[in-house]
Protein backbone atom coordinates (compact mmCIF):
# COMPACT_ATOMS: atom_id res chain seq x y z
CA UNK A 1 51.90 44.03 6.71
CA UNK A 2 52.61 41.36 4.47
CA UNK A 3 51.99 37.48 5.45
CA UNK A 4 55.69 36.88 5.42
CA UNK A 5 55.92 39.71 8.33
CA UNK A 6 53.26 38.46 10.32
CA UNK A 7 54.85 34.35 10.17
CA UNK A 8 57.95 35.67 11.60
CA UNK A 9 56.45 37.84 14.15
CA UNK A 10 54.43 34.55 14.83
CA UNK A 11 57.88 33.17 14.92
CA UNK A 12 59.42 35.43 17.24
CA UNK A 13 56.28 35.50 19.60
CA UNK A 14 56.61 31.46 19.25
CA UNK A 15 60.68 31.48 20.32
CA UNK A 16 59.27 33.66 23.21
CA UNK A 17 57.06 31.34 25.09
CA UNK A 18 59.12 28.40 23.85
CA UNK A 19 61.77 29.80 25.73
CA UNK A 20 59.30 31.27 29.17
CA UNK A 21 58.11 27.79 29.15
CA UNK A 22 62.02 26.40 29.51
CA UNK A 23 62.47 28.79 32.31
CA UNK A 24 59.21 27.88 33.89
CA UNK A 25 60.08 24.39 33.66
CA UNK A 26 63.58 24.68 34.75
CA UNK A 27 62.30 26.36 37.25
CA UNK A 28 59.35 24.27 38.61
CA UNK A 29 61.94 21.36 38.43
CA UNK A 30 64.58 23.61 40.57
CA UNK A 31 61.79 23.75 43.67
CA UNK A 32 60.73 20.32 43.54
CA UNK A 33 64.78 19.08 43.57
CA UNK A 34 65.06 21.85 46.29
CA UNK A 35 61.79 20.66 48.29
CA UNK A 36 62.72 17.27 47.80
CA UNK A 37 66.25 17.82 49.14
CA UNK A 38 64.54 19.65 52.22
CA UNK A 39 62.58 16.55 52.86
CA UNK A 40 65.79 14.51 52.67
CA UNK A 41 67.21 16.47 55.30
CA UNK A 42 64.30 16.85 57.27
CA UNK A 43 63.94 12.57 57.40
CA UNK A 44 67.78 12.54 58.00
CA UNK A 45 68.07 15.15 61.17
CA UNK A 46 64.51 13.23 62.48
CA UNK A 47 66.40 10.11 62.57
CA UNK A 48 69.94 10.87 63.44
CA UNK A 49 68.83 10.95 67.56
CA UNK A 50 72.76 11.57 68.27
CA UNK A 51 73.28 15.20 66.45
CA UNK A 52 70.40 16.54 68.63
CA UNK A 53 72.67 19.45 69.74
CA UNK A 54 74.04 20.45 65.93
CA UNK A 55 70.48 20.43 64.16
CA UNK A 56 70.26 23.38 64.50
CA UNK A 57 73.92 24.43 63.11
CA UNK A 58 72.51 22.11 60.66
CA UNK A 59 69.65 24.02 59.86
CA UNK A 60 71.17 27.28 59.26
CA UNK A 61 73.77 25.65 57.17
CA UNK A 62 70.71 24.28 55.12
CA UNK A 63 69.23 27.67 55.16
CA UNK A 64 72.25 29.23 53.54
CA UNK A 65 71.73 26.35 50.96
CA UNK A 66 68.51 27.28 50.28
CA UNK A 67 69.21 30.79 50.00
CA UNK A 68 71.61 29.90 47.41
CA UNK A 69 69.64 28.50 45.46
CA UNK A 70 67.59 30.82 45.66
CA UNK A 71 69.58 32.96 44.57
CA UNK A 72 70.63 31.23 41.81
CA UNK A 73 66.75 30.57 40.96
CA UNK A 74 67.04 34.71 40.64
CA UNK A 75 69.95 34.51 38.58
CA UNK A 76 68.23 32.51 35.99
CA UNK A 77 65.48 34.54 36.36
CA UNK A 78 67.58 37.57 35.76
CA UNK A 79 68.41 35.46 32.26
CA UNK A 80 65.01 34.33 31.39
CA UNK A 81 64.32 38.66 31.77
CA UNK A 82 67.16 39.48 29.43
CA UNK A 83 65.89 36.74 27.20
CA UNK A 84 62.51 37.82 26.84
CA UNK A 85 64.25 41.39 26.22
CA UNK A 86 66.44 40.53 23.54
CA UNK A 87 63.52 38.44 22.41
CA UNK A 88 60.90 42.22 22.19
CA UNK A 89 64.30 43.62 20.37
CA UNK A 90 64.38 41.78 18.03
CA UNK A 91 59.99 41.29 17.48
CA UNK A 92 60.87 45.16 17.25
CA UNK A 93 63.58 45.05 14.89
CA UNK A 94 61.60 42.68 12.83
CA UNK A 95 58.68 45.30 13.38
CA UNK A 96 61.10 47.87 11.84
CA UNK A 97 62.53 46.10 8.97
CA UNK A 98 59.34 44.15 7.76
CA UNK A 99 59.40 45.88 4.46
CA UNK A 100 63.14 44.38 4.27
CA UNK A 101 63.88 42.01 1.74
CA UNK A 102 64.76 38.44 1.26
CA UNK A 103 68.29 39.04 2.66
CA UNK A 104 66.91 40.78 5.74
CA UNK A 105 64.47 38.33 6.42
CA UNK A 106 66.93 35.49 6.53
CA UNK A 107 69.71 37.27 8.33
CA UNK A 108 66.51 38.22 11.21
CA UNK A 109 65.65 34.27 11.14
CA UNK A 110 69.40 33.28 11.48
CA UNK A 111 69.80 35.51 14.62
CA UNK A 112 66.62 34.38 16.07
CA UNK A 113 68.25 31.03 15.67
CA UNK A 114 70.74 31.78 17.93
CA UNK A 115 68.56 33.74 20.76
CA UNK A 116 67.17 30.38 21.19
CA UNK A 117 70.25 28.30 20.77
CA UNK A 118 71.95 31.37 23.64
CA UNK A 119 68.76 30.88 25.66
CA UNK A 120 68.30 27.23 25.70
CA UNK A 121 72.03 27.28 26.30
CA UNK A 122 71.70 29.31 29.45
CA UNK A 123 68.96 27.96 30.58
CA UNK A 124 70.84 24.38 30.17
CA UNK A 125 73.93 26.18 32.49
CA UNK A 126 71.85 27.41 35.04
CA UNK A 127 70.23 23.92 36.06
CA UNK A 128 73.42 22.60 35.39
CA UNK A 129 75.05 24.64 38.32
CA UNK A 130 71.99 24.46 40.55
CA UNK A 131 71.75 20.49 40.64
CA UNK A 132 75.56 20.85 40.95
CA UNK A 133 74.85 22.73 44.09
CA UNK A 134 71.96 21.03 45.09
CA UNK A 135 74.22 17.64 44.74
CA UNK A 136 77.23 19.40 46.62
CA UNK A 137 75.06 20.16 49.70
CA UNK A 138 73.67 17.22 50.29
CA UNK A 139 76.83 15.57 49.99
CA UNK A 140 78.04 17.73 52.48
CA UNK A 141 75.19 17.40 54.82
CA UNK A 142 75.60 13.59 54.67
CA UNK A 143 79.33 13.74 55.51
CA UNK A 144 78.36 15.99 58.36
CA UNK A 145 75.94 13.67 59.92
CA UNK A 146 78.48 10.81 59.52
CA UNK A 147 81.23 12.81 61.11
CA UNK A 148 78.92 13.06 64.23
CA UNK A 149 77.07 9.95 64.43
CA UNK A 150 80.54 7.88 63.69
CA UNK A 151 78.17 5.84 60.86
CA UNK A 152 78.37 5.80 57.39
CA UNK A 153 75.19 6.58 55.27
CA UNK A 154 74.70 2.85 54.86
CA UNK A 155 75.22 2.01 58.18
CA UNK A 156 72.25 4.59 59.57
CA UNK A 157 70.30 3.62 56.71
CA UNK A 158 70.24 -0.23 57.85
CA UNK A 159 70.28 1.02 61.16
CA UNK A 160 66.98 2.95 60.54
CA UNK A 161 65.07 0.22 58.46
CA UNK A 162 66.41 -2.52 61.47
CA UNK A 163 64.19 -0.29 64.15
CA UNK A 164 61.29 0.38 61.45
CA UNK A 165 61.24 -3.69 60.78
CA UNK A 166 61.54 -4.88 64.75
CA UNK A 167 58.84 -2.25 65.46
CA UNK A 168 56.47 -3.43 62.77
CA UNK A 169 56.98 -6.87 63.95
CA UNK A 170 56.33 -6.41 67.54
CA UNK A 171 52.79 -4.58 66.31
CA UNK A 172 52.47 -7.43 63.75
CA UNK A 173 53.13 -9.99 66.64
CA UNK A 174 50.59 -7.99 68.81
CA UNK A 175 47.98 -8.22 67.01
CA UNK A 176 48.18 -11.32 65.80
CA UNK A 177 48.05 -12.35 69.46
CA UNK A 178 44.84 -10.14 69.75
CA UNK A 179 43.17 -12.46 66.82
CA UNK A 180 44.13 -15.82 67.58
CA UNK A 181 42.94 -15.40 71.29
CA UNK A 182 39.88 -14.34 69.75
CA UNK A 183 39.64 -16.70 67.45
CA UNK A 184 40.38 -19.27 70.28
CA UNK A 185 37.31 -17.73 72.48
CA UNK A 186 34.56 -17.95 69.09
CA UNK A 187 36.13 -21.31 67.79
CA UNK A 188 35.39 -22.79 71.62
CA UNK A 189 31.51 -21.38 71.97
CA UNK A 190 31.04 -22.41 68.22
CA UNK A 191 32.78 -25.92 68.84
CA UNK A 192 30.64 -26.29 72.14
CA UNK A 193 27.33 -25.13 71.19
CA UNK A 194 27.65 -28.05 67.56
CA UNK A 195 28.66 -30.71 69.95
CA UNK A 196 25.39 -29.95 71.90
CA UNK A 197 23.33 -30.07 68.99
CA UNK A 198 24.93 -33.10 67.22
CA UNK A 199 24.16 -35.24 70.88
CA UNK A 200 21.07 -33.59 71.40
CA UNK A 201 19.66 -34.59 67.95
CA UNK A 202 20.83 -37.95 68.23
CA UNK A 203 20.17 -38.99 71.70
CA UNK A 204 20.03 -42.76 72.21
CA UNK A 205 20.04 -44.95 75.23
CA UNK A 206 23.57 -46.15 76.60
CA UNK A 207 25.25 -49.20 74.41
CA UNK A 208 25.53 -51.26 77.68
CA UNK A 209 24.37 -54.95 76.20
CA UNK A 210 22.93 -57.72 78.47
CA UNK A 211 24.67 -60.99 79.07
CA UNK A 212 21.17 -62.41 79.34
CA UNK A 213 18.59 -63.52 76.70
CA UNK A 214 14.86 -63.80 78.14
CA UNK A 215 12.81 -65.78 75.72
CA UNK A 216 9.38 -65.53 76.27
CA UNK A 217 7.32 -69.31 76.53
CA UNK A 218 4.59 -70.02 74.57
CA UNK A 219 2.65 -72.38 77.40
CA UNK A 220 3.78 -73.50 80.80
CA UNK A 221 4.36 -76.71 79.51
CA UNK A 222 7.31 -75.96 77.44
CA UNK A 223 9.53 -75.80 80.35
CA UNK A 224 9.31 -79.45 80.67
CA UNK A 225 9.70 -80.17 76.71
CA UNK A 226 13.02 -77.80 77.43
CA UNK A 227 14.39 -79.93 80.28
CA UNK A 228 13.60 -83.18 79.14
CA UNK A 229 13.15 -86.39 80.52
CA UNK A 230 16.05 -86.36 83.34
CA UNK A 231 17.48 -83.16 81.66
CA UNK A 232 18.56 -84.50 78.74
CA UNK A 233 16.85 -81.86 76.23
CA UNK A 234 18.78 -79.08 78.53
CA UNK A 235 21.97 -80.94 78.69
CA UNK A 236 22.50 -81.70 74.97
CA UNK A 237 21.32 -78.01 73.98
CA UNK A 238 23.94 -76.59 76.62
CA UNK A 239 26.35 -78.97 75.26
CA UNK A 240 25.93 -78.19 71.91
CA UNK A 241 25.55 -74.45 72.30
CA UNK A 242 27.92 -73.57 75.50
CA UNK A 243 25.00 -71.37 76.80
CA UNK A 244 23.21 -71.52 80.58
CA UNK A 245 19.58 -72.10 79.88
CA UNK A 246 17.97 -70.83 82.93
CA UNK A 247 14.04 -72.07 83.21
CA UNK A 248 13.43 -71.47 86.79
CA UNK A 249 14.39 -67.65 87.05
CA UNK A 250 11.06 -65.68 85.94
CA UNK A 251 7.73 -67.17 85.45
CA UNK A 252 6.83 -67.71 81.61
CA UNK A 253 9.92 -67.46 80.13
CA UNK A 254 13.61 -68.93 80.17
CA UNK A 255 16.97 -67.24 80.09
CA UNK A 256 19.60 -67.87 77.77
CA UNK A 257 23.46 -66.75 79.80
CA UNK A 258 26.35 -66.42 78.11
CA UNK A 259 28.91 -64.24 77.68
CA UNK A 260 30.09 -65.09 73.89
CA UNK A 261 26.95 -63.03 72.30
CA UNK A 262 27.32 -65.41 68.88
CA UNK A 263 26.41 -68.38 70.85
CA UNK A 264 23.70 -67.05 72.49
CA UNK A 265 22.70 -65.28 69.19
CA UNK A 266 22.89 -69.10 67.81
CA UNK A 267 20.84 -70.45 70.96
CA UNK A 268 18.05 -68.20 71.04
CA UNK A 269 17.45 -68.93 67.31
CA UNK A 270 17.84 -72.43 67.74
CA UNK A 271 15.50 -72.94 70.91
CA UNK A 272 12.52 -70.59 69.19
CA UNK A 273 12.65 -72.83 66.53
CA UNK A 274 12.00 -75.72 68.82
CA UNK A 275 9.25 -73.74 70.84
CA UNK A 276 8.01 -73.05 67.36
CA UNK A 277 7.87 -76.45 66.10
CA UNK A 278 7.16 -78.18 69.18
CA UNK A 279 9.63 -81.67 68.98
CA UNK A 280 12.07 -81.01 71.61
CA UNK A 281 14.59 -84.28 71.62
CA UNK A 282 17.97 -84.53 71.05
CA UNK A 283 18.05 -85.37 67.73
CA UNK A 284 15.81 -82.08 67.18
CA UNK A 285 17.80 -80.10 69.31
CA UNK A 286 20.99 -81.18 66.98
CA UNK A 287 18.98 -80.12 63.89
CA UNK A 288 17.62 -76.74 65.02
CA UNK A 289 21.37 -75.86 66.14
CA UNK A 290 22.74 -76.70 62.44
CA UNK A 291 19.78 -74.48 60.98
CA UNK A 292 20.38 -71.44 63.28
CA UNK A 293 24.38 -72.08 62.89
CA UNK A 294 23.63 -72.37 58.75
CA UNK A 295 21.30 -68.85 58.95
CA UNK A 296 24.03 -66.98 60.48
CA UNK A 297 25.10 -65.55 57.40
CA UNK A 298 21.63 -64.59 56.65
CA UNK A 299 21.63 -62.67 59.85
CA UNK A 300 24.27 -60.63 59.21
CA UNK A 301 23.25 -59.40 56.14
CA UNK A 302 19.97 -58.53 57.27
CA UNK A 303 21.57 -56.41 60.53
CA UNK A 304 24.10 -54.72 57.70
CA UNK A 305 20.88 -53.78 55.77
CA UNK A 306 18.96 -52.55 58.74
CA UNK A 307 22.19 -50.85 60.00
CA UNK A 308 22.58 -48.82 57.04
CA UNK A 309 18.62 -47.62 56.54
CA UNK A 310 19.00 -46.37 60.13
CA UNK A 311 21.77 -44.22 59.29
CA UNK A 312 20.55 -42.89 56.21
CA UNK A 313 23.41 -44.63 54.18
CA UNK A 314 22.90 -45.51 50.60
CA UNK A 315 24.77 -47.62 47.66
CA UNK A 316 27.08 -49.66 49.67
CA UNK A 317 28.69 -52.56 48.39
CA UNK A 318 27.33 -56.16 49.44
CA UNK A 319 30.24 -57.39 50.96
CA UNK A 320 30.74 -54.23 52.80
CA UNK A 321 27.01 -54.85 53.99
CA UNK A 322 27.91 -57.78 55.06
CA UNK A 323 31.35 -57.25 56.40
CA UNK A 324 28.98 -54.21 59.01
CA UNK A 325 26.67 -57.28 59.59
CA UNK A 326 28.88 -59.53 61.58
CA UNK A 327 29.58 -56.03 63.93
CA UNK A 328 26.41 -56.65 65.34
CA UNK A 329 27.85 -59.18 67.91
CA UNK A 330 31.11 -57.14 68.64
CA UNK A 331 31.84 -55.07 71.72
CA UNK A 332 34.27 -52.31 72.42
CA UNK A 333 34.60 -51.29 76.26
CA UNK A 334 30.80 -52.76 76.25
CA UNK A 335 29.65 -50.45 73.37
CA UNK A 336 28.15 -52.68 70.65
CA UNK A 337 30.24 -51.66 67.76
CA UNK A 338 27.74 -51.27 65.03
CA UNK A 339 25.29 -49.71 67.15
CA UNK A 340 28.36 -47.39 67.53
CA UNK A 341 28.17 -46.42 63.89
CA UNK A 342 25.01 -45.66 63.40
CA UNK A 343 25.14 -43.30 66.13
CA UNK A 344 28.15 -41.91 64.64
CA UNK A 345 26.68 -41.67 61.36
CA UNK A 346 24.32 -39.56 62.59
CA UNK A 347 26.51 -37.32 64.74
CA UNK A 348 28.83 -37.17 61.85
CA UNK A 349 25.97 -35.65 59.35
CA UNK A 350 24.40 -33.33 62.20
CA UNK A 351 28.37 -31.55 63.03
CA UNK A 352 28.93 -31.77 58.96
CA UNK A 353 25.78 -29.66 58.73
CA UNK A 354 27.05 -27.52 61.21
CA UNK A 355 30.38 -26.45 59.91
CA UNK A 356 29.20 -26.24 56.16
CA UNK A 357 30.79 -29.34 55.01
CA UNK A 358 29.95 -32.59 53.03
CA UNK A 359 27.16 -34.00 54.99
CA UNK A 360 26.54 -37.50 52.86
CA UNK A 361 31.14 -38.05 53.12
CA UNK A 362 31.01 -37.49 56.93
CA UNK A 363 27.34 -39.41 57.26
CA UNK A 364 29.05 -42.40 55.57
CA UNK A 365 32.74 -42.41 56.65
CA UNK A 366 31.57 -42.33 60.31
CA UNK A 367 29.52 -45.37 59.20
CA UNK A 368 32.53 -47.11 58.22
CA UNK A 369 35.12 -45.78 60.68
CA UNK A 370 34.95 -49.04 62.41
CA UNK A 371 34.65 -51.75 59.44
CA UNK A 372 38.39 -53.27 59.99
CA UNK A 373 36.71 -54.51 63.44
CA UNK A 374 34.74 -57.39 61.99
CA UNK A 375 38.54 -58.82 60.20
CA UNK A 376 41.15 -57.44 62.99
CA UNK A 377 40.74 -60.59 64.54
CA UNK A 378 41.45 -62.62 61.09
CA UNK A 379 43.90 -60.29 59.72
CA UNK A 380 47.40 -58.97 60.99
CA UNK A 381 46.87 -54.97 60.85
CA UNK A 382 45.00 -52.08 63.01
CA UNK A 383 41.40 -51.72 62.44
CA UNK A 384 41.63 -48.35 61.03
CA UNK A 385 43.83 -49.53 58.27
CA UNK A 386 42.10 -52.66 57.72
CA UNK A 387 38.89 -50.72 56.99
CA UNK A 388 40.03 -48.35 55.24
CA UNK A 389 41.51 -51.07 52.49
CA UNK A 390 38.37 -52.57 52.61
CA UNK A 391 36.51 -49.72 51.73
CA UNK A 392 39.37 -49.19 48.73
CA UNK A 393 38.51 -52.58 47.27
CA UNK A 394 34.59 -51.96 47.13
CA UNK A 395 34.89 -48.48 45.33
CA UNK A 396 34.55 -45.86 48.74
CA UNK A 397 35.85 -42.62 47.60
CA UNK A 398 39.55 -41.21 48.57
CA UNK A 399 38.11 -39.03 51.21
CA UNK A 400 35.90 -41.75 52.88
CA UNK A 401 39.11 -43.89 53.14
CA UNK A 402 41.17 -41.38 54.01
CA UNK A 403 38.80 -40.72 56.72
CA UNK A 404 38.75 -44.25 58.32
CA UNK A 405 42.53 -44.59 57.93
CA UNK A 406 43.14 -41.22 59.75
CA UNK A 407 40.35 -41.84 62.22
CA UNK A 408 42.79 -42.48 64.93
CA UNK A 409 45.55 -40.64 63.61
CA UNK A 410 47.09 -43.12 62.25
CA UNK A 411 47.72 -41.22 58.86
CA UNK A 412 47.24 -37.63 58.34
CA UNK A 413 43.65 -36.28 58.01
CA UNK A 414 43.46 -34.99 54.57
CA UNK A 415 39.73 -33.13 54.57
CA UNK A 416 37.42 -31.75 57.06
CA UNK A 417 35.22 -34.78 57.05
CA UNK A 418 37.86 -36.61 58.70
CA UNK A 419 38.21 -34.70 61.68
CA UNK A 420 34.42 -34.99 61.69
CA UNK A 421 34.46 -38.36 62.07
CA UNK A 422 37.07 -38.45 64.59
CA UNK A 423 34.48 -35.97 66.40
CA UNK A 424 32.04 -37.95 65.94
CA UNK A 425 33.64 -41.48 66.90
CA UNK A 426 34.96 -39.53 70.37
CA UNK A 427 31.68 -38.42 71.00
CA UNK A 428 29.78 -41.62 71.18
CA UNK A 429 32.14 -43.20 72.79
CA UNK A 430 32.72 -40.45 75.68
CA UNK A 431 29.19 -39.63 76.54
CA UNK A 432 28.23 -40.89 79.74
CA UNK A 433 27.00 -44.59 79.81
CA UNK A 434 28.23 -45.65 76.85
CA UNK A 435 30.96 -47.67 77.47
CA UNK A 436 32.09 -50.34 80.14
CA UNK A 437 35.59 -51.24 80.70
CA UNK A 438 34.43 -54.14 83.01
CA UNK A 439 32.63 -56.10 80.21
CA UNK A 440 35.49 -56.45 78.32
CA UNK A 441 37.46 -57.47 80.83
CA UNK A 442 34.95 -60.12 82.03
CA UNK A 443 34.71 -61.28 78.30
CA UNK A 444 39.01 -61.39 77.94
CA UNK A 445 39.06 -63.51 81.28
CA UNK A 446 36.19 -65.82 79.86
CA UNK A 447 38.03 -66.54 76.53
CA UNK A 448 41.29 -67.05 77.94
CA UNK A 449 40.16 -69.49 80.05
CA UNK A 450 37.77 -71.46 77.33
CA UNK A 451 41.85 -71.47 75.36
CA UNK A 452 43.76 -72.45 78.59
CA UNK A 453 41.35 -75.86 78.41
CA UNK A 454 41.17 -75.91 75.26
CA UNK A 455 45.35 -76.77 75.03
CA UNK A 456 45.01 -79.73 76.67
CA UNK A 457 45.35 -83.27 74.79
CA UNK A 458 42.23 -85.11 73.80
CA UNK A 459 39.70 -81.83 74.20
CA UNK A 460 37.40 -81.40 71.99
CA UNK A 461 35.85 -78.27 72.76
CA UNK A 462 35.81 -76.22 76.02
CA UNK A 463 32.29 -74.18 77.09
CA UNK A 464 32.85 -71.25 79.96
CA UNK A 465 29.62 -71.67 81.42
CA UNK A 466 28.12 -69.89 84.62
CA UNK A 467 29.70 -66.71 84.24
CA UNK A 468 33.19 -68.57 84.41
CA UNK A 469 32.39 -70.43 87.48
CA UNK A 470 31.99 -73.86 85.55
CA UNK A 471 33.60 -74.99 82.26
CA UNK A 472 32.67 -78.07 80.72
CA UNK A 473 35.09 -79.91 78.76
CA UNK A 474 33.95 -82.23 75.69
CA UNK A 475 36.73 -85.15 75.01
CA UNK A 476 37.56 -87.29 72.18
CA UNK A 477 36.58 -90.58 72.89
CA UNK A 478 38.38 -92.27 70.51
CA UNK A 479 41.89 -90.25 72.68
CA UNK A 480 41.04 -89.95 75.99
CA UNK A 481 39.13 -93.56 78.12
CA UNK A 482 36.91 -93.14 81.26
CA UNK A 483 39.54 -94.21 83.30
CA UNK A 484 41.77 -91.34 81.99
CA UNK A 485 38.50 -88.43 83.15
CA UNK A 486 39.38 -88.14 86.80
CA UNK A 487 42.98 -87.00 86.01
CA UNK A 488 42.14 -84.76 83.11
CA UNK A 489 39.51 -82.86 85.07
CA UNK A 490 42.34 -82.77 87.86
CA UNK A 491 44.91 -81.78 85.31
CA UNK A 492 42.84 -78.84 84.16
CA UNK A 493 42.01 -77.41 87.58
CA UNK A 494 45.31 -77.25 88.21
CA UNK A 495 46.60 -75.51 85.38
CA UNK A 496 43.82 -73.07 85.81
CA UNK A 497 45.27 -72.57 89.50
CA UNK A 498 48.85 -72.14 87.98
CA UNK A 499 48.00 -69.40 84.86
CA UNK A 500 44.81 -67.82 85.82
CA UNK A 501 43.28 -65.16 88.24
CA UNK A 502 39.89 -65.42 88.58
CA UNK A 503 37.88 -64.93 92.09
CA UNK A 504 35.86 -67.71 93.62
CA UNK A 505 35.68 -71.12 92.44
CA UNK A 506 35.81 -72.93 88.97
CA UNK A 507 34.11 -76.14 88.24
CA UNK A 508 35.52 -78.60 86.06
CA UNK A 509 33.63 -81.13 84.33
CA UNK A 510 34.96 -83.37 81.66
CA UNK A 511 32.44 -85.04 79.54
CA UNK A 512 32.90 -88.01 77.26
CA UNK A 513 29.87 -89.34 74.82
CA UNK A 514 30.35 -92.09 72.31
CA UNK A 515 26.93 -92.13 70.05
CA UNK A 516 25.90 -94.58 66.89
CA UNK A 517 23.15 -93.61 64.60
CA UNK A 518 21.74 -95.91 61.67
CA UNK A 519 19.84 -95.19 58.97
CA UNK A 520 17.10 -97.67 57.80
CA UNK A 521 16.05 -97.50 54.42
C-alpha cells in the first residue's frame, strides 16, 4: 500500500467521524431543544391554575410530540447508519481500487466529495424538520392554553411575573419589618446604656446658682468700717452698686443680695478690695467700684481660659475666649450657661467615644453650642445662629459650625457630631436639678421692673433691691427739685400698680444727691 492509498483511506476514515460527529451533534442539540421545550411546558401547565382539568389531554398531546420527535431523532439516525454505510463502501472501494491510477483516485475523491456534501445535506434537513416540529408544537400548545385560559401569552406572562413581584414584596416587606424592629430593640439598649455612661462619667452637682454672696470678714471690726458713720459707707456702696449688703445675717461675714449676678460679681470685687486695703469712705468706695467695674474684662477672659482647660478644649481663638467669658454670669432656666458647656463638652466627648466618632469635633462643638448667648441680647438673631457665625469668623471648622447652627434644629444636621451635641446639650439640661424655671422668672420680673422706673423723666438709674420689694430711684438733680420727690415716688408706685404683678409690697424711694469736689494743687 502506497502513501497515496493510505491519505485517502485517512481521508475517508476522516469524512466518517466528521460526519458521526454532525449526527452526534445534531443530535445532542435535538434533546436539549426537546428537554428544553418539555420544561417550557412543564412551567406553562404549573402556572396556568385554570386548565387543571385538560393537563392531562395536554400531556398526552405532548407525549405524541415527543414521540415524534423521537421518531424523527430515529429517522436521522436511520441516515447517519446509511451514511456511515455508504461511507465503509466506498473505504472498500477505495480498498479495492488502490492500485488505480491518477484518474481513479480523483474520480474516488470527487464522490467522497459528495457523500459529505449528501450527508451534511441530510443532516442539515433533518434538524431542519425537527425544529420545524419542535416550533409547530409549541405553537400549538400555546394557542391551546390561550383558548382555555381566555389570555394571550403576554397577558399570562405579565400575569405570572405580577404574582411573582407582589409575593416577593410582601416577603421583602416582611422581613424588613423583622430588622428594623430589631434594629429598634439594639439601637434603644445601645442608646440607653451610652447615655448612662456619658452622665455617669461626668457627674456634677446641679447648676442651681445662689442669689447670695457671703464674704468672709477679716476682723469683727470691719462691720463697722462697712456701715459707716450713720451708714453712709453702706448707703453709697448700695447706691453705687444696686446690691443688699447684709452685715447682720451670720457672724463673721456679710452678704452681698442681688439678683443681677454682674453687679454682685462687681460688688464682691469691689468690697474685698476695701477689706483688703482697709480705707472704707465714700470716696474709696467710688474708687474700688471703678477698679472692679474696669477689671471686668479681665475677668472674663480669665473664666473663658479656665472654662476651656476644664473641658479639655484647645486652640481657640481670643475673642471666642472671651466671647465664653462673659457666659459666666448668664442663666438659662437657672443653669449657669457656661457651666452648661463644660458639662456638655464632656458629655459630648464621652457619647463621641461611644459611637466611634470624632471625639475632639463633638468635645468642642458642645463647648460652643451656646456661644450666640453672650451677643443674643446685642444682636437681632437666635443664639444658635449667632454662634455659629461667630465661630465662622474665628476659623471653627464646617462641622463645628454646622453643629451649633443645627443644635436646635434650626438647620439640618450635616454629621454625627451634631446630633451628639444636641445629645449632649439635652442631657445636661434634663437631668434632674439642673434647671429652675422659677429663677428666671424671678430675674424677668426684677428687670422689667428696674425698666418700668427707669422710663420715667428725670431718672437716672433705677436699683431693684430686696428681692424686688424696694427699688431705689437715683434722679437728676439738675431735672427733677426736692419739691418735685414726693410726686415722682408717687408717680412710680402707681405705674407699678397699673403694669406690674408682683406679690406683696414695693417700696419706692427716690433719691436726689448734688456733690462738689475740688482739687487743690
Amino acid at each position: 500500500m502506497d502513501w497515496r492509498t493510505t491519505t485517502t483511506i485517512i481521508g475517508l476514515l476522516g469524512a466518517c467521524l466528521v460526519a458521526l460527529i454532525l449526527v452526534l451533534v445534531a443530535r445532542r442539540e435535538a434533546s436539549q431543544r426537546r428537554a428544553e421545550a418539555a420544561r417550557d411546558v412543564a412551567e406553562i401547565r404549573e402556572r396556568a391554575q385554570l386548565v387543571i382539568a385538560e393537563s392531562e389531554r395536554r400531556e398526552r398531546r405532548l407525549a405524541e410530540r415527543e414521540k415524534a420527535v423521537a421518531d424523527e431523532q430515529d429517522r436521522v439516525d436511520e441516515l447517519g447508519r446509511r451514511v456511515r454505510e455508504r461511507s465503509d463502501a466506498l473505504a472498500q472501494r477505495e480498498r479495492e481500487v488502490e492500485r488505480g491510477a491518477d484518474a481513479a483516485e480523483r474520480e474516488a475523491n470527487r464522490r467522497l466529495a459528495d457523500a459529505e456534501r449528501e450527508a451534511a445535506q441530510l443532516v442539515s434537513d433533518a434538524q431542519a424538520q425537527a425544529d420545524e416540529r419542535r416550533v409547530a408544537a409549541e405553537r400549538e400548545a400555546v394557542a391551546e392554553l390561550e383558548s382555555v385560559t381566555g389570555l394571550t401569552a403576554s397577558e399570562a406572562r405579565e400575569e405570572l411575573t405580577r404574582r411573582i413581584v407582589e409575593q416577593a414584596r410582601n416577603d421583602a416587606e416582611s422581613a424588613v419589618r423583622r430588622v428594623q424592629a430589631q434594629a429598634r430593640r439594639s439601637a434603644d439598649a445601645k442608646a440607653r446604656r451610652i447615655v448612662a455612661t456619658a452622665v455617669q462619667r461626668t457627674a456634677v452637682g446641679t447648676s442651681n446658682p445662689p442669689a447670695v454672696t457671703v464674704l468672709a470678714l477679716p476682723s469683727d471690726d470691719m462691720k463697722g468700717r462697712i456701715i459707716g458713720k450713720e451708714g453712709r459707707n453702706i448707703r453709697t456702696f448700695e447706691a453705687l452698686t444696686g446690691v443688699n449688703v447684709l452685715v447682720d445675717e451670720q457672724p463673721g461675714s456679710v452678704l452681698l443680695s442681688c439678683f443681677d449676678p454682674e453687679r454682685r460679681e462687681v460688688a464682691q470685687v469691689a468690697l474685698e478690695a476695701l477689706m483688703t486695703d482697709g480705707r472704707i469712705h465714700p470716696q474709696r468706695i467710688e474708687a474700688a467700684y471703678a477698679d472692679a467695674v474696669a477689671g471686668a474684662p479681665e475677668r472674663t477672659v480669665a473664666a473663658g481660659h479656665d472654662a476651656a482647660e476644664r473641658a479639655g478644649v484647645r486652640g481657640l481663638h481670643p475673642e471666642i475666649v472671651s466671647t465664653l467669658g462673659r457666659l459666666r454670669l448668664r442663666t438659662s432656666y437657672g443653669q449657669n450657661v457656661l457651666e452648661h458647656l463644660v458639662e456638655c463638652a464632656l458629655i459630648g466627648a464621652s457619647v463621641a467615644a461611644e459611637l466611634g466618632a470624632d471625639i475632639e469635633t463633638a468635645r468642642r462643638a458642645a463647648f460652643l453650642h451656646d456661644l450666640g448667648k453672650a451677643v443674643s441680647a446685642e444682636v437681632p438673631g437666635t443664639h444658635a445662629l449667632l454662634g455659629a457665625d461667630i465661630a465662622r469668623r474665628h476659623g471653627e471648622s464646617d462641622v463645628v459650625v454646622n453643629a451649633i447652627a443645627a443644635h436646635h434644629d434650626e438647620v439640618p444636621v450635616e454629621t454625627v457630631e451634631g446630633v451628639v451635641v444636641q445629645i449632649a446639650d439635652a442631657i445636661s439640661a434634663s437631668r434632674p436639678g439642673a434647671r429652675r424655671q422659677e429663677l428666671d422668672q424671678y430675674v424677668e420680673r426684677i428687670d422689667k421692673l428696674e425698666q418700668l422706673v427707669a422710663a420715667h423723666a428725670g431718672v437716672r438709674r433705677a436699683l431693684a433691691m430686696s428681692a424686688g420689694r424696694e427699688v431705689r430711684v437715683v434722679v437728676e438733680p439738675t431735672e427733677v427739685s426736692d419739691r418735685d420727690l414726693p410726686q415722682l415716688a408717687v408717680a412710680i408706685a402707681r405705674h407699678i400698680e397699673q403694669d406690674l404683678v408682683y406679690p406683696g409690697e414695693i417700696t419706692v424711694t427716690v433719691v436726689r444727691e448734688i456733690r462738689a469736689s475740688a482739687t487743690a494743687g
